[in-house]
C-alpha atoms as a PDB file:
ATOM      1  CA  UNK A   1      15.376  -2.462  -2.112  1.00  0.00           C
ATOM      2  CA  UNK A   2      14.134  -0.496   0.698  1.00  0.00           C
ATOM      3  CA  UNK A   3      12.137  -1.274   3.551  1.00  0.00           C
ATOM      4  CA  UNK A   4       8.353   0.343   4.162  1.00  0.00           C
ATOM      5  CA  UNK A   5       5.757   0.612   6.621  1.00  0.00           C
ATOM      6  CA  UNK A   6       2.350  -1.105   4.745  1.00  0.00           C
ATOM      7  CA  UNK A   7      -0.994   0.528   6.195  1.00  0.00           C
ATOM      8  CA  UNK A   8      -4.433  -0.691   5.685  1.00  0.00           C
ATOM      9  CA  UNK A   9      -7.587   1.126   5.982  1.00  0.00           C
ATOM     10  CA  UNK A  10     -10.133   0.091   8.913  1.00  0.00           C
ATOM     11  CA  UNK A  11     -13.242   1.918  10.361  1.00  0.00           C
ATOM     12  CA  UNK A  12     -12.886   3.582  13.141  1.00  0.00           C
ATOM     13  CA  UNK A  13     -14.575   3.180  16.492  1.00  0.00           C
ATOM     14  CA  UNK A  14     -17.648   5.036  15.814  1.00  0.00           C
ATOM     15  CA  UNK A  15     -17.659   3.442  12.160  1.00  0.00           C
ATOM     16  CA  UNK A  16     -17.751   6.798  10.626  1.00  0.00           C
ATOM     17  CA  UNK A  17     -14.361   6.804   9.063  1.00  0.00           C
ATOM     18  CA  UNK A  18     -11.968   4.770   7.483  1.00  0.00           C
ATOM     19  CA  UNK A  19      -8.745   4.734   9.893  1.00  0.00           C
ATOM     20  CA  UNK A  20      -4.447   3.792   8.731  1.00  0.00           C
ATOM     21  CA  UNK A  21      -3.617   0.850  10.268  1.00  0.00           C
ATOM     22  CA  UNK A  22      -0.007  -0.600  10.382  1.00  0.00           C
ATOM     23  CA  UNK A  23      -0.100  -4.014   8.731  1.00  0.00           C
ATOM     24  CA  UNK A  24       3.552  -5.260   8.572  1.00  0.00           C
ATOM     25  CA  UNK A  25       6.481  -4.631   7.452  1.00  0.00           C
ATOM     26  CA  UNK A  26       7.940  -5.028   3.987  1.00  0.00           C
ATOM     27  CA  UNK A  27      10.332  -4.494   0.550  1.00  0.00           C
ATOM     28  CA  UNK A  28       9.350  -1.965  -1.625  1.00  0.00           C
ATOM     29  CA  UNK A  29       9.873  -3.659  -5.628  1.00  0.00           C
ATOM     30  CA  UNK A  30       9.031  -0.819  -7.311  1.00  0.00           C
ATOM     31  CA  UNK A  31       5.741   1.411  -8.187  1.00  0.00           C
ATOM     32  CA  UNK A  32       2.569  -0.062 -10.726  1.00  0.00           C
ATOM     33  CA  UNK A  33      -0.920   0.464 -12.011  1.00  0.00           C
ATOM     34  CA  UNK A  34      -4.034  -0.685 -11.019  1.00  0.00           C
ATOM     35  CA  UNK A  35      -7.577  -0.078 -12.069  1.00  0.00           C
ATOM     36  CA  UNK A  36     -10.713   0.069 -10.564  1.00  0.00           C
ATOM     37  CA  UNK A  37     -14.040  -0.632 -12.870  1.00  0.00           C
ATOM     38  CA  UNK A  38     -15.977   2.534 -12.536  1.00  0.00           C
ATOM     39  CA  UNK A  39     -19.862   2.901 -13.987  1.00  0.00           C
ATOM     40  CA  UNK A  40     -18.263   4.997 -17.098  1.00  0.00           C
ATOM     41  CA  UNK A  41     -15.190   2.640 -17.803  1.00  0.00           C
ATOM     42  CA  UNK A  42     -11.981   2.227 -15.840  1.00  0.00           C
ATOM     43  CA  UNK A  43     -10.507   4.364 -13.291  1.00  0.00           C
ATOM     44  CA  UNK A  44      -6.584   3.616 -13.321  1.00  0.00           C
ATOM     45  CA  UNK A  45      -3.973   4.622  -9.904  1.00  0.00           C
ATOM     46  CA  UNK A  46      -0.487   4.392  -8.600  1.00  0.00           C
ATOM     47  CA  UNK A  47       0.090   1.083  -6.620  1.00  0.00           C
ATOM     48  CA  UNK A  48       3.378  -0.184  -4.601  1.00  0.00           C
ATOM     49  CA  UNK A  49       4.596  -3.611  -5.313  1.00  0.00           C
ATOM     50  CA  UNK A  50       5.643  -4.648  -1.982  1.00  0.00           C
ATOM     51  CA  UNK A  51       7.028  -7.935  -0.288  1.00  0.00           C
ATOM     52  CA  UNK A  52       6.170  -9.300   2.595  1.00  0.00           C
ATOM     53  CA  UNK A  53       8.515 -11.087   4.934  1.00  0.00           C
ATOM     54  CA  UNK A  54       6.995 -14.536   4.002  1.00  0.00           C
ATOM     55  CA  UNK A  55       7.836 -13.608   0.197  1.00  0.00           C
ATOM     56  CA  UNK A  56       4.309 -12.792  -0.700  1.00  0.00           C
ATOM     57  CA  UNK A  57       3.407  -9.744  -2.652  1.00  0.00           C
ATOM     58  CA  UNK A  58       1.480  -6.683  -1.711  1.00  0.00           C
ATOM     59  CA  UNK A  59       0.025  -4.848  -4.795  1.00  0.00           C
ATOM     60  CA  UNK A  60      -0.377  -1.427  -1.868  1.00  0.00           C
ATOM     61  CA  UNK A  61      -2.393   2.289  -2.635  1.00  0.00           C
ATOM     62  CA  UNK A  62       1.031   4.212  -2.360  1.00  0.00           C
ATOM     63  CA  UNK A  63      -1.323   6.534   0.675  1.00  0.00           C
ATOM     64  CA  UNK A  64      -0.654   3.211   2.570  1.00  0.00           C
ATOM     65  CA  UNK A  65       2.899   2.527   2.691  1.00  0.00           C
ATOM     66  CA  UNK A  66       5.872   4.529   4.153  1.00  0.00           C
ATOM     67  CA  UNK A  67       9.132   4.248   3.379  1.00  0.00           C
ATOM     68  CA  UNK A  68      12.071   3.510   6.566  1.00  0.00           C
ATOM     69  CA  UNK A  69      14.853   4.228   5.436  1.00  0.00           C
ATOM     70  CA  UNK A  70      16.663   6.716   2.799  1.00  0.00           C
ATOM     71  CA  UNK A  71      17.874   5.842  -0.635  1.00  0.00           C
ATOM     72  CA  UNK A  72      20.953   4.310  -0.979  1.00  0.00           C
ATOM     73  CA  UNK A  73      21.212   3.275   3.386  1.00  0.00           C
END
């Protein structure tokens, strides 16, 4: 497994934007789909399964998550 950087998006300072925040540290599982339910039927993206330190897992937008390290160190 390797180890990634997990992001989240808050607003920025002047609430006008949506800023990358770190939020922890984590093993990437592998990649998955997710939907979202749009007004014309379902919109369907690219997701990171991800686990967290405390063995929960992160179902992660693959924009917010960064991998450490290179395959196979």
């Amino acid at each position: 497994m390797r180890r990634v950087q997990v992001f989240r998006h808050d607003w920025s300072k002047d609430n006008k934007r949506p800023e990358k925040t770190p939020d922890g540290e984590g093993f990437f599982h592998q990649f998955g789909i997710s939907f979202c339910e749009l007004e014309h039927g379902p919109a369907h993206f690219t997701t990171a399964v991800v686990e967290m330190p405390d063995g929960t897992i992160k179902e992660v937008d693959t924009g917010l998550i960064r991998f450490l390290d290179r395959p196979g160190t």
